[in-house]
C-alpha atoms as a PDB file:
ATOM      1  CA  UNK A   1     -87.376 110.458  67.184  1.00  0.00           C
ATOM      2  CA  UNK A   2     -89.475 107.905  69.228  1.00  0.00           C
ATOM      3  CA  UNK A   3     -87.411 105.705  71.656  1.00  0.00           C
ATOM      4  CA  UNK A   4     -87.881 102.402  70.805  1.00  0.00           C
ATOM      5  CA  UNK A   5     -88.838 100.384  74.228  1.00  0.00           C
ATOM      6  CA  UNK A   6     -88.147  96.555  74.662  1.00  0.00           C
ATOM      7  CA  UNK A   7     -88.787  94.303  77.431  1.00  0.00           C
ATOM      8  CA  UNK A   8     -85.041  94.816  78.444  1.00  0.00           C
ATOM      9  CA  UNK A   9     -85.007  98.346  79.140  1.00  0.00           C
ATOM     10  CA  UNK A  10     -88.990  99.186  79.893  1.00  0.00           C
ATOM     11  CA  UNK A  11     -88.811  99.416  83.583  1.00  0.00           C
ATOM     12  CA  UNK A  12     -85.735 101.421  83.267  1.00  0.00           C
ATOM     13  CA  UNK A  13     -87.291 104.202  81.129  1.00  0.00           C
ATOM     14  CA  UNK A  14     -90.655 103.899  83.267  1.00  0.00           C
ATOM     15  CA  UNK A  15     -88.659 104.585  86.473  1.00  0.00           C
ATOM     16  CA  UNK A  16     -86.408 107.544  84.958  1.00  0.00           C
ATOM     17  CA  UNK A  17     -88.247 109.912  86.454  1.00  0.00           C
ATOM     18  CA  UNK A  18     -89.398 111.805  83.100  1.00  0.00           C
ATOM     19  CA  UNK A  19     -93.147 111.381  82.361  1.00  0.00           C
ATOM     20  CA  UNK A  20     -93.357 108.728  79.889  1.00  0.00           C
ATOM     21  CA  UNK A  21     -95.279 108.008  76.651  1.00  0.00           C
ATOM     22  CA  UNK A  22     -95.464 104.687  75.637  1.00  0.00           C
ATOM     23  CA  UNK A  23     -97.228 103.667  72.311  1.00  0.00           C
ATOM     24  CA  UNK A  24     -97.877  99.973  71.648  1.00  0.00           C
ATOM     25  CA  UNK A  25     -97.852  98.659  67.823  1.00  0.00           C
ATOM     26  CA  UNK A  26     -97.171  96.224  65.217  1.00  0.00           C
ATOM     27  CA  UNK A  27     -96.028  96.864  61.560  1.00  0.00           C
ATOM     28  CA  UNK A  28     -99.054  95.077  60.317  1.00  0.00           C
ATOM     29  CA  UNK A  29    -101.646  96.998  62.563  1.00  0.00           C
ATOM     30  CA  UNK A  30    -102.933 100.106  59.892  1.00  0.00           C
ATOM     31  CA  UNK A  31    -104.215 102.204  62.750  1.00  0.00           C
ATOM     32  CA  UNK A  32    -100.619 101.842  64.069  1.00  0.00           C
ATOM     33  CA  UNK A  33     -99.221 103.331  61.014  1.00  0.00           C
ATOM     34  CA  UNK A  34    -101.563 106.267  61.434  1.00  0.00           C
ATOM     35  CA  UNK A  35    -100.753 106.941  64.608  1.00  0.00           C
ATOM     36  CA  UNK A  36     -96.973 106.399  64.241  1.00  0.00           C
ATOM     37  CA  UNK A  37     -96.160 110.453  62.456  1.00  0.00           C
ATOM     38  CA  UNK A  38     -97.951 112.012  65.305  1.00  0.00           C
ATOM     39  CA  UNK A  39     -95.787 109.775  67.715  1.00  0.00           C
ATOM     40  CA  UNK A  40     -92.701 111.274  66.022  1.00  0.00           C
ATOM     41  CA  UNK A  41     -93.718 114.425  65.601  1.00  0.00           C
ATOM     42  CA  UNK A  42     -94.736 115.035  69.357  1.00  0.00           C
ATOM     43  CA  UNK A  43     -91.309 112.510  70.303  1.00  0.00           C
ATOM     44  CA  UNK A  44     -88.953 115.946  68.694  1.00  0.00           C
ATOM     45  CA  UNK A  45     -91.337 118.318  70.063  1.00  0.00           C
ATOM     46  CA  UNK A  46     -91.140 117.593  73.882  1.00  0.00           C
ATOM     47  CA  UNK A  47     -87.694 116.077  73.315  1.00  0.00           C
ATOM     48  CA  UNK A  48     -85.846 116.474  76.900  1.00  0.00           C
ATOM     49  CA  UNK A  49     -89.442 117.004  78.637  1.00  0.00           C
ATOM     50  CA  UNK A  50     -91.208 113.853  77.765  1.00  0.00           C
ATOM     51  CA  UNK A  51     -90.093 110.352  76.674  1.00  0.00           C
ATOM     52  CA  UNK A  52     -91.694 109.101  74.174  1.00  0.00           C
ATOM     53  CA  UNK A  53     -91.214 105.615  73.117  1.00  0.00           C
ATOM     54  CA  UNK A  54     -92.730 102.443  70.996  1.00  0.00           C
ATOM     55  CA  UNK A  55     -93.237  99.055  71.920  1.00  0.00           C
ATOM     56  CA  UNK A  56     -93.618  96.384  68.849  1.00  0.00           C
ATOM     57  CA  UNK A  57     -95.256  94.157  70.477  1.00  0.00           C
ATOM     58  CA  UNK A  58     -94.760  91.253  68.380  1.00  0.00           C
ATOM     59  CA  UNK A  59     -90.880  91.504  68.993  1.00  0.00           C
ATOM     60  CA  UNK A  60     -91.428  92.422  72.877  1.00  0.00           C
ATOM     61  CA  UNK A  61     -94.365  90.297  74.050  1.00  0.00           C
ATOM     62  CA  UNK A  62     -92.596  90.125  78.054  1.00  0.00           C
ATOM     63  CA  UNK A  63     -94.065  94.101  78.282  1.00  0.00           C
ATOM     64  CA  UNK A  64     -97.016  93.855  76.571  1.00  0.00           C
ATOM     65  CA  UNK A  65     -98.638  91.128  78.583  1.00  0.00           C
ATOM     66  CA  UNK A  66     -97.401  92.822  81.955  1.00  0.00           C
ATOM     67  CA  UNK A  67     -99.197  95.776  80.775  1.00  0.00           C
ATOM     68  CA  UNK A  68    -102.520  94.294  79.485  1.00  0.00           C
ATOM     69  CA  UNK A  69    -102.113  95.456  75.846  1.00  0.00           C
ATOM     70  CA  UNK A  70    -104.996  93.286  74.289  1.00  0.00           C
ATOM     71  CA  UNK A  71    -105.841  96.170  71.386  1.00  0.00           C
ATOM     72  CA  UNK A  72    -102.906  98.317  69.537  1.00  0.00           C
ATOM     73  CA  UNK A  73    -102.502 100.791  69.274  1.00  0.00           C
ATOM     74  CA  UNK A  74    -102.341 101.447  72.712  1.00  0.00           C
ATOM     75  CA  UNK A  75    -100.503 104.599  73.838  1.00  0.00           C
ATOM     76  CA  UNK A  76     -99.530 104.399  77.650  1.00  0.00           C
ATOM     77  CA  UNK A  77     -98.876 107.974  80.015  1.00  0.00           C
ATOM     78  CA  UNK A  78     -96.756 107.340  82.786  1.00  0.00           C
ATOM     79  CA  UNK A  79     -95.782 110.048  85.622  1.00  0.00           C
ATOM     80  CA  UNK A  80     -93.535 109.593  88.521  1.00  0.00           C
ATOM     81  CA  UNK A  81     -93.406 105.673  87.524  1.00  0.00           C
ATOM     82  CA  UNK A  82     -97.311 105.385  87.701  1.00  0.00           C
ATOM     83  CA  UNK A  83     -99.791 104.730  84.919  1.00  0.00           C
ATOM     84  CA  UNK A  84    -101.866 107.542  85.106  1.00  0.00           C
ATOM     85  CA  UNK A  85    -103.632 107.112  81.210  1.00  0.00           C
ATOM     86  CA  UNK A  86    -104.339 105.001  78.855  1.00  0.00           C
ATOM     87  CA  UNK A  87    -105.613 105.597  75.234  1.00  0.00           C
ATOM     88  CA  UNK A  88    -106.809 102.791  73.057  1.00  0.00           C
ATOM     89  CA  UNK A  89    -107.036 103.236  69.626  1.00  0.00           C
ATOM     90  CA  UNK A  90    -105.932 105.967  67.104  1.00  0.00           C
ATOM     91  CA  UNK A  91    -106.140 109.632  68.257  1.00  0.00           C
ATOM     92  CA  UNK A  92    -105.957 112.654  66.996  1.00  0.00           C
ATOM     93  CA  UNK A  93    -102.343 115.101  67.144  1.00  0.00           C
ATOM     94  CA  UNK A  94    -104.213 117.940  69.139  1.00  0.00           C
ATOM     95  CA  UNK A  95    -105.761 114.886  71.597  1.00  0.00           C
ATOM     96  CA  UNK A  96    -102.879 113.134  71.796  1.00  0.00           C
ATOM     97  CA  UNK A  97    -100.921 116.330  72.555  1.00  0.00           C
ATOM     98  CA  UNK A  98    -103.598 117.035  75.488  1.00  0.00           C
ATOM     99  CA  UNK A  99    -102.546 113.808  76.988  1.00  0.00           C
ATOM    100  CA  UNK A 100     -98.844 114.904  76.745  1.00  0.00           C
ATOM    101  CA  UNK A 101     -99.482 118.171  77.918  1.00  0.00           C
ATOM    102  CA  UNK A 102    -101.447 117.065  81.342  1.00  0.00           C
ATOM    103  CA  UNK A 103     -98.005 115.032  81.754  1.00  0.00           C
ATOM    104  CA  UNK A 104     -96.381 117.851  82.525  1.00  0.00           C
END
């Protein structure tokens, strides 16, 4: 299951050391709620590899703003602490699991 990320405990998941996934979304955005299976689907298959995580961003506007979110869903890659891609918009599983897999 997808970890859910606040503005609390963002830079503490960022900075674990695990490449991170972070995907940005509202319950009201539709594209969100096609996007959100694959999220969960990838989150239990690279469980203890990759982090996976969401980010409503109407409940946690602190991390969206410090990370430019202007469009959701926006699905954040993270390596080492540093942003390394960004995808805006809904994606395919096999793209999206690309972008997971260059992660690693």
């Amino acid at each position: 299951m997808a970890k859910e990320i606040t503005d609390a405990n963002f830079e503490e998941i960022i900075s674990s050391g695990m490449p991170v996934v972070v995907d940005f979304w509202a319950p009201w955005c539709g594209p969100c709620r096609m996007v959100a299976p694959i999220v969960e689907e990838l989150a239990a298959e690279y469980e203890g590899r990759v982090v996976i995580g969401k980010v409503n961003v109407d409940d946690n506007p602190g991390v969206s703003a410090s990370q430019s979110i202007r469009n959701i869903p926006t699905i954040l890659f993270f390596k080492g602490g540093a942003l390394v891609d960004k995808q805006v918009g809904a994606i395919s599983k096999a793209d999206l699991k690309a972008k997971v897999e260059a992660l690693l």
